[in-house]
N, C-alpha and C. Protein backbone atom coordinates (compact mmCIF):
# COMPACT_ATOMS: atom_id res chain seq x y z
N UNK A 1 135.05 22.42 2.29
CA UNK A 1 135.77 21.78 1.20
C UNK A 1 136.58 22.80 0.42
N UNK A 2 137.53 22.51 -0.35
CA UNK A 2 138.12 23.26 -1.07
C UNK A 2 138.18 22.62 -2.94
N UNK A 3 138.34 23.43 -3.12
CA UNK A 3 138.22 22.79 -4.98
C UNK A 3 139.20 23.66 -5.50
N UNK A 4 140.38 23.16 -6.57
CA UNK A 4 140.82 23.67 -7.42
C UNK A 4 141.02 23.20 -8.82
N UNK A 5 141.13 24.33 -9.53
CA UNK A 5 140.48 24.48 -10.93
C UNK A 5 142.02 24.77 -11.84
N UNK A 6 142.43 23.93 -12.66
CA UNK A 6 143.81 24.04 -13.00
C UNK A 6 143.29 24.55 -14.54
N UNK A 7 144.27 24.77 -15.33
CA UNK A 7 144.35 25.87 -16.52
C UNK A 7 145.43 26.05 -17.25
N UNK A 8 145.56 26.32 -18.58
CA UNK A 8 146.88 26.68 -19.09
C UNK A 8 147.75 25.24 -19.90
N UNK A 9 147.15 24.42 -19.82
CA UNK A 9 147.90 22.97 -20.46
C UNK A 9 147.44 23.18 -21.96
N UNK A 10 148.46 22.21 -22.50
CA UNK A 10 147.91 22.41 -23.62
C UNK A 10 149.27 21.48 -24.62
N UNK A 11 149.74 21.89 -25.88
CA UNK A 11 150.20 21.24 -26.62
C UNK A 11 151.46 22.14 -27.18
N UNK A 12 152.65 22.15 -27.29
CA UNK A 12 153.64 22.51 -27.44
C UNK A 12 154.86 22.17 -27.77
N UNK A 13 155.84 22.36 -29.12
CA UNK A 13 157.11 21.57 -29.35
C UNK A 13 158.09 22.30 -28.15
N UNK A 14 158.73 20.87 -28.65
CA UNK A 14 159.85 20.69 -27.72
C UNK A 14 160.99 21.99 -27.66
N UNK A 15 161.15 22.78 -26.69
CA UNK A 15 162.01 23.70 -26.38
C UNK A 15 161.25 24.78 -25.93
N UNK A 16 159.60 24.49 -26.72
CA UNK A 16 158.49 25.57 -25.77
C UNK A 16 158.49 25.77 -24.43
N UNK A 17 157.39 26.81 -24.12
CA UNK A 17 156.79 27.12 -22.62
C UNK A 17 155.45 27.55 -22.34
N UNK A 18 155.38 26.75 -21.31
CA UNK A 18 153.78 27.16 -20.87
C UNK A 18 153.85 27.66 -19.35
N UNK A 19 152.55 28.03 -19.53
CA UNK A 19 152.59 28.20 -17.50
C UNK A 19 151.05 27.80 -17.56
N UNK A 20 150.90 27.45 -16.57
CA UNK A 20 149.60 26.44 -15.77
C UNK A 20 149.46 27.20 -14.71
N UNK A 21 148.26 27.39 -14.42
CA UNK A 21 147.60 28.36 -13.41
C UNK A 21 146.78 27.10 -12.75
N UNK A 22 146.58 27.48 -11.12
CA UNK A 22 145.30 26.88 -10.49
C UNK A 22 144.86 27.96 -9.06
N UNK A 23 143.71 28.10 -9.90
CA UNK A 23 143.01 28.74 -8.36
C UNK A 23 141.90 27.88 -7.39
N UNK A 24 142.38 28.29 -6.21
CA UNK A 24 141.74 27.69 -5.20
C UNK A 24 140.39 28.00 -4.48
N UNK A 25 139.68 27.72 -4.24
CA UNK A 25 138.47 28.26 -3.69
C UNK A 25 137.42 27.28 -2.62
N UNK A 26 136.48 27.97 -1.96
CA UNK A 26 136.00 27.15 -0.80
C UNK A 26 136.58 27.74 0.52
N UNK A 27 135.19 27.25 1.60
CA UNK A 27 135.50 28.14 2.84
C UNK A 27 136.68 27.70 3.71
N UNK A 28 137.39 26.43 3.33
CA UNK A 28 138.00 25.59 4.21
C UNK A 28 139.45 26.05 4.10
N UNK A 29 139.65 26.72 2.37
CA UNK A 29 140.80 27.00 2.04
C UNK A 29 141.91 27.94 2.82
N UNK A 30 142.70 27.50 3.47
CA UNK A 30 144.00 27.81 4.15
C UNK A 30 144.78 28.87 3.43
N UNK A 31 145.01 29.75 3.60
CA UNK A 31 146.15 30.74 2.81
C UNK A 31 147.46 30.27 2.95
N UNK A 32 147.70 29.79 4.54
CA UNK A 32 149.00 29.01 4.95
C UNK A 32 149.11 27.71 4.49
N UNK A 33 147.86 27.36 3.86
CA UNK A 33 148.36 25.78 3.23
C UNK A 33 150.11 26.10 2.20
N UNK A 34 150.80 25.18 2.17
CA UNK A 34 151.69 24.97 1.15
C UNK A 34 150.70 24.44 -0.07
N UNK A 35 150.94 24.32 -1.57
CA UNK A 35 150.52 24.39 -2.90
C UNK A 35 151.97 23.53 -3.61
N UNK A 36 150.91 22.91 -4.00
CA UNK A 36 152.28 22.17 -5.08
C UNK A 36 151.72 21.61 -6.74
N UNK A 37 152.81 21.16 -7.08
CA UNK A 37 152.28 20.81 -8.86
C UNK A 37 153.02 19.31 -8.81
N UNK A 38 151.83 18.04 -9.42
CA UNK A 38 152.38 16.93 -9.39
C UNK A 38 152.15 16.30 -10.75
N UNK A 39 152.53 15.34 -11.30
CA UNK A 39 152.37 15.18 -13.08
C UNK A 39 152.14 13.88 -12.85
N UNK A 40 151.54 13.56 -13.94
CA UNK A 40 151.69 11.94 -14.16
C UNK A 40 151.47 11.71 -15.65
N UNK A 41 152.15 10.98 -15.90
CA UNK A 41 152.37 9.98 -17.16
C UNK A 41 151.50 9.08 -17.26
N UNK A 42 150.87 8.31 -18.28
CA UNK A 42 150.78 7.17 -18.33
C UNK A 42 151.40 5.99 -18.10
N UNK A 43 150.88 5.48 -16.99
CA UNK A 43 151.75 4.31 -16.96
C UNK A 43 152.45 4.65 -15.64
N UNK A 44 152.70 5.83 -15.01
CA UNK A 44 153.78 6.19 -14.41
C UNK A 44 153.57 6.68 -13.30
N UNK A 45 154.05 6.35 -12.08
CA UNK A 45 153.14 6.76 -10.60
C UNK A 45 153.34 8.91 -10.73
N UNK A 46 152.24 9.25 -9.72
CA UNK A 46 152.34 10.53 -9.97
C UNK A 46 153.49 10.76 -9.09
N UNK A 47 154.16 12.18 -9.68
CA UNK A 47 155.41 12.56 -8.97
C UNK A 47 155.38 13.86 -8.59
N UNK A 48 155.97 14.29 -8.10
CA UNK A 48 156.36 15.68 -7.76
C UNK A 48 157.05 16.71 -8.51
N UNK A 49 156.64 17.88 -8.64
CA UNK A 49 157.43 18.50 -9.83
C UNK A 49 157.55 19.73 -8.91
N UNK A 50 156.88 20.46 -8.05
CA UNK A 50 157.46 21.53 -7.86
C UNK A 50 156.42 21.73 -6.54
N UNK A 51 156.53 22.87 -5.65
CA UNK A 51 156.05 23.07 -4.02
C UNK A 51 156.59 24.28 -3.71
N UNK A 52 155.38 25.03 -3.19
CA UNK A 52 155.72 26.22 -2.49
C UNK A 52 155.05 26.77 -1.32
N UNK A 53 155.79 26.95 -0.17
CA UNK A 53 155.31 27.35 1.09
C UNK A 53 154.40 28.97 0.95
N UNK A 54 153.44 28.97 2.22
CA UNK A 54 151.89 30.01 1.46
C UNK A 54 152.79 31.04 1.65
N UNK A 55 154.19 31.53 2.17
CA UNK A 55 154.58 32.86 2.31
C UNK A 55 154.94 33.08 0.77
N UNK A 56 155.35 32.16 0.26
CA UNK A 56 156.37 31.60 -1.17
C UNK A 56 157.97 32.00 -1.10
N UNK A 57 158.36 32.29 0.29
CA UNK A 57 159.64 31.98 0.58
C UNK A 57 160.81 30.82 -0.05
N UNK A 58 159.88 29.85 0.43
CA UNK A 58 160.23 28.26 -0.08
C UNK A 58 159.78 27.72 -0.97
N UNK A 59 160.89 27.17 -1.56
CA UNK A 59 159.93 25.92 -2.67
C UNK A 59 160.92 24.93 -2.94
N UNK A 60 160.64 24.07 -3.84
CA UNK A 60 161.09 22.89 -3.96
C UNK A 60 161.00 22.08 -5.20
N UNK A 61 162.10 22.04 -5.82
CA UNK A 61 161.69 21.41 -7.65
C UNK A 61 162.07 20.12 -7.34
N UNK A 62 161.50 19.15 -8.52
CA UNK A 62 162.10 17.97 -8.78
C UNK A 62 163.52 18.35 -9.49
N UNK A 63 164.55 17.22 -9.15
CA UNK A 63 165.42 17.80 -10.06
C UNK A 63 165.44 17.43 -11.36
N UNK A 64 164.72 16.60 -12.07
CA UNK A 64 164.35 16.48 -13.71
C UNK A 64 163.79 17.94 -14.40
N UNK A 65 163.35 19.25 -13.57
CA UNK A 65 162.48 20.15 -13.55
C UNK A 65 163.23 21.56 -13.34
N UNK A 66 164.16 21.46 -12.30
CA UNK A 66 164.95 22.32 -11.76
C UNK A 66 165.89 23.15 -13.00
N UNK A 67 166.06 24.47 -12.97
CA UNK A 67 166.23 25.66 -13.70
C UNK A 67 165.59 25.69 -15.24
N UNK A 68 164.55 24.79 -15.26
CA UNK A 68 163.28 25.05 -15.92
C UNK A 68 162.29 25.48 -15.74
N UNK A 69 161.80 25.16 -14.70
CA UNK A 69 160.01 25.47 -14.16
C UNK A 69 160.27 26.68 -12.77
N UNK A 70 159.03 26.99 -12.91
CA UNK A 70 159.09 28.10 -12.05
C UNK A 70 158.04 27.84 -11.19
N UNK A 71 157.58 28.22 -9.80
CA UNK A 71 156.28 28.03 -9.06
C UNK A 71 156.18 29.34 -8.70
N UNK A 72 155.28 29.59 -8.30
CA UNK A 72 155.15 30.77 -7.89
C UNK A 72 153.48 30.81 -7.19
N UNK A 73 153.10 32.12 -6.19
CA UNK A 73 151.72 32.20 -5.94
C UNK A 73 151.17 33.57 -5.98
N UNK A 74 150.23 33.59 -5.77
CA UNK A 74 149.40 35.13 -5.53
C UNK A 74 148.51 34.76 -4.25
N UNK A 75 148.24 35.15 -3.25
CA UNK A 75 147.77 34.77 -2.38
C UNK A 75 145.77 35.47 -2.36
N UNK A 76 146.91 36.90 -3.24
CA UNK A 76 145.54 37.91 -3.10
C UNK A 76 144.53 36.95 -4.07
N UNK A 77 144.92 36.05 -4.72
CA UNK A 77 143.81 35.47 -5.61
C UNK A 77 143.89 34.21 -5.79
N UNK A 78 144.25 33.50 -4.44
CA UNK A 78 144.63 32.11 -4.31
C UNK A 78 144.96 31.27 -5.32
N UNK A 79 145.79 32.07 -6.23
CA UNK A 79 146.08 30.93 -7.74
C UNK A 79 148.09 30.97 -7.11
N UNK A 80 148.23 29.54 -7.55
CA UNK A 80 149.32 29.28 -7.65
C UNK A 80 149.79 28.81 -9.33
N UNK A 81 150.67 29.27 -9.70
CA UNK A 81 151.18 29.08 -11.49
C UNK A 81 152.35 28.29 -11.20
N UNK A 82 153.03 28.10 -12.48
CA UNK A 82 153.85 26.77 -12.76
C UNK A 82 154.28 27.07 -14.45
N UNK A 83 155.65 27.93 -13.85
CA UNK A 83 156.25 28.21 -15.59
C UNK A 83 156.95 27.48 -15.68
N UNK A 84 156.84 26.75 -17.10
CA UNK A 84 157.86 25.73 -18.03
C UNK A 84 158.22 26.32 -18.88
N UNK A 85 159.70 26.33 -18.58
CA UNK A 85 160.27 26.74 -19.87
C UNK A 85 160.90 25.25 -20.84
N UNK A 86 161.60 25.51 -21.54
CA UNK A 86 162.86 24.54 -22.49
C UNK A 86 161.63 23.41 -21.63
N UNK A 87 161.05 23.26 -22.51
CA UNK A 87 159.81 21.78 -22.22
C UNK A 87 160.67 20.70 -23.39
N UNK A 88 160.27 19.22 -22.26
CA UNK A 88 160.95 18.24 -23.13
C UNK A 88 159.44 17.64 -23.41
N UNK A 89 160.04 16.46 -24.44
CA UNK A 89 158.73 15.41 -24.70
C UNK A 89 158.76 14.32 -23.35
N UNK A 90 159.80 14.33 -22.48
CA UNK A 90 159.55 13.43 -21.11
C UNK A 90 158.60 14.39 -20.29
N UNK A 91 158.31 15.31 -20.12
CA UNK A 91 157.65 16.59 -19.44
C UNK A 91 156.02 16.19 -19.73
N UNK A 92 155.61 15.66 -20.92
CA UNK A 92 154.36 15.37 -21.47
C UNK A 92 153.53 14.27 -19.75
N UNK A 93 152.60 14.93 -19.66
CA UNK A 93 151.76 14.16 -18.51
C UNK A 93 150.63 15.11 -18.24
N UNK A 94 149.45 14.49 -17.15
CA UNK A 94 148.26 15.46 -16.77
C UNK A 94 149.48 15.84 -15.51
N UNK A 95 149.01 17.37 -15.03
CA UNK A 95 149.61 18.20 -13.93
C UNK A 95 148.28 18.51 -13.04
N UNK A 96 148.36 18.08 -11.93
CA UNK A 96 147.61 18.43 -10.74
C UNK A 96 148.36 19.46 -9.93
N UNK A 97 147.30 20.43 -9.65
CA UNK A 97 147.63 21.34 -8.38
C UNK A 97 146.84 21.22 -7.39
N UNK A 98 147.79 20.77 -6.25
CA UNK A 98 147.56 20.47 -4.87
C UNK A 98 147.76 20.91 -3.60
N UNK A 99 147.01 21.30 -2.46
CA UNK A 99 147.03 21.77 -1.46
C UNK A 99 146.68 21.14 -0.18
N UNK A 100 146.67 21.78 1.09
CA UNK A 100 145.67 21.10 2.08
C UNK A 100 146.79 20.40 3.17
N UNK A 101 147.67 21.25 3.16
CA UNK A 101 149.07 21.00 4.34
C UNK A 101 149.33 22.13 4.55
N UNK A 102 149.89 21.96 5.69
CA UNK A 102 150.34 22.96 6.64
C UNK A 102 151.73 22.68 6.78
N UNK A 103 152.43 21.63 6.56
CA UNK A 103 153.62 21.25 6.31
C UNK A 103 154.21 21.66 5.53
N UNK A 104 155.59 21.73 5.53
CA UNK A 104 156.50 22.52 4.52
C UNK A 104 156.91 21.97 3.22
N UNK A 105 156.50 22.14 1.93
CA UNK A 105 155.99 21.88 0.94
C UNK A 105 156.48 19.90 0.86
N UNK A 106 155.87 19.50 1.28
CA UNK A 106 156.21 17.94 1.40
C UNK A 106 156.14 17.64 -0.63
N UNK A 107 156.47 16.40 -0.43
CA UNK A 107 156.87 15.88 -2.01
C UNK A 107 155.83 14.66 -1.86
N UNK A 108 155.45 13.90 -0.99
CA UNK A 108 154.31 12.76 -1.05
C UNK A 108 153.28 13.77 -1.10
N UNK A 109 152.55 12.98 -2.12
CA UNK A 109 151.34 12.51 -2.43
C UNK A 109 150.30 12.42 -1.61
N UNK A 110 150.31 11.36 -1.12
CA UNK A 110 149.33 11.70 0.67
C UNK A 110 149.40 13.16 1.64
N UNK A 111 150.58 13.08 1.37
CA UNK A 111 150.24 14.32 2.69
C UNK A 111 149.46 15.53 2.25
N UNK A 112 149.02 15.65 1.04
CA UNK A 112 148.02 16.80 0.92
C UNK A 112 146.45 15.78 0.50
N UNK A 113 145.16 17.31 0.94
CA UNK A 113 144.21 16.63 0.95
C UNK A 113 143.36 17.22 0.41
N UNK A 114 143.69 18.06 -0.73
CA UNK A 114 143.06 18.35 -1.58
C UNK A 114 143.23 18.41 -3.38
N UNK A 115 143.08 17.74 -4.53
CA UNK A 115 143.71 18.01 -5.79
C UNK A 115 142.74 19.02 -6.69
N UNK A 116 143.28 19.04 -7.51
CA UNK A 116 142.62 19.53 -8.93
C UNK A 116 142.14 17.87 -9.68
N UNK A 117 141.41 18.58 -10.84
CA UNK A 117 141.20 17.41 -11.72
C UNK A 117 142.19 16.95 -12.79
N UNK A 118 143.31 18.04 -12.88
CA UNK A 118 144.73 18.12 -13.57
C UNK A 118 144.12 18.63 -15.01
N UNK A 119 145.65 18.82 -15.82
CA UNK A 119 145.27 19.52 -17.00
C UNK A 119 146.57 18.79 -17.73
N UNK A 120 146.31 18.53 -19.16
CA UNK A 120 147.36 17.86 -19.56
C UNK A 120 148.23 18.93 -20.65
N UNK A 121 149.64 18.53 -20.41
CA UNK A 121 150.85 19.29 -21.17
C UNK A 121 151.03 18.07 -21.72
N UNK A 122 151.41 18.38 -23.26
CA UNK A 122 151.95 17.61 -24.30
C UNK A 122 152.72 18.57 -25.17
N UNK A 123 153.75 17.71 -25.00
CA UNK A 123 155.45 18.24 -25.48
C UNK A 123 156.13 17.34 -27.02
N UNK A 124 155.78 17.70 -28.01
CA UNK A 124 155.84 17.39 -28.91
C UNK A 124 157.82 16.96 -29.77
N UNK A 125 158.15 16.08 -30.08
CA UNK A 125 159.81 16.46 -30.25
C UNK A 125 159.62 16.69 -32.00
């Protein structure tokens, strides 16, 4: 099994930044898995916000997200982070970090098979 443990959420006005950490752990855990960050709102199906392949060559933003957020990984310590900068109050949701593909950072939901328990960002205007 694999388990990850997300971190770093929290409460912040509007134009702030945070970064969200999640480390991964368990014997099953893939280094080559791709890692991604998905949000959800209330009310609001979960979406995709950002994905990065295990070399971290590649990645992939939403574009509501794009030349704001950053992904990034450390492999040596299986945590993948997630910098927000210029945070809006639409940005406000729990953030899951997700793994458990071998595929190139896919944007569904299904195709990975492992989450976090998420951590919530609240973006204050």
């Amino acid at each position: 099994q694999v388990q990850l443990v997300e971190s770093g959420g929290g409460l912040v006005q509007a134009g702030g930044s945070l970064r969200v950490s999640c480390v991964a752990s368990g014997s099953t855990f893939n280094k080559r898995y791709s890692m991604a960050w998905f949000r959800q709102a209330p009310g609001k199906e979960r979406e995709f916000v950002a994905g990065i392949s295990w070399s971290g060559v590649t990645t992939s933003y939403a574009d509501s997200v794009k030349g704001r957020f950053s992904i990034s990984r450390d492999n040596a310590k299986n945590t993948v982070y997630l910098q927000m900068n210029s945070l809006k109050p639409e940005d406000t949701a729990v953030y899951y970090c997700t793994t458990g593909t071998l595929a190139l950072v896919p944007v569904t939901p299904a195709t990975y098979d492992y989450w976090g328990q998420g951590t919530q960002v609240t973006v204050s205007s």
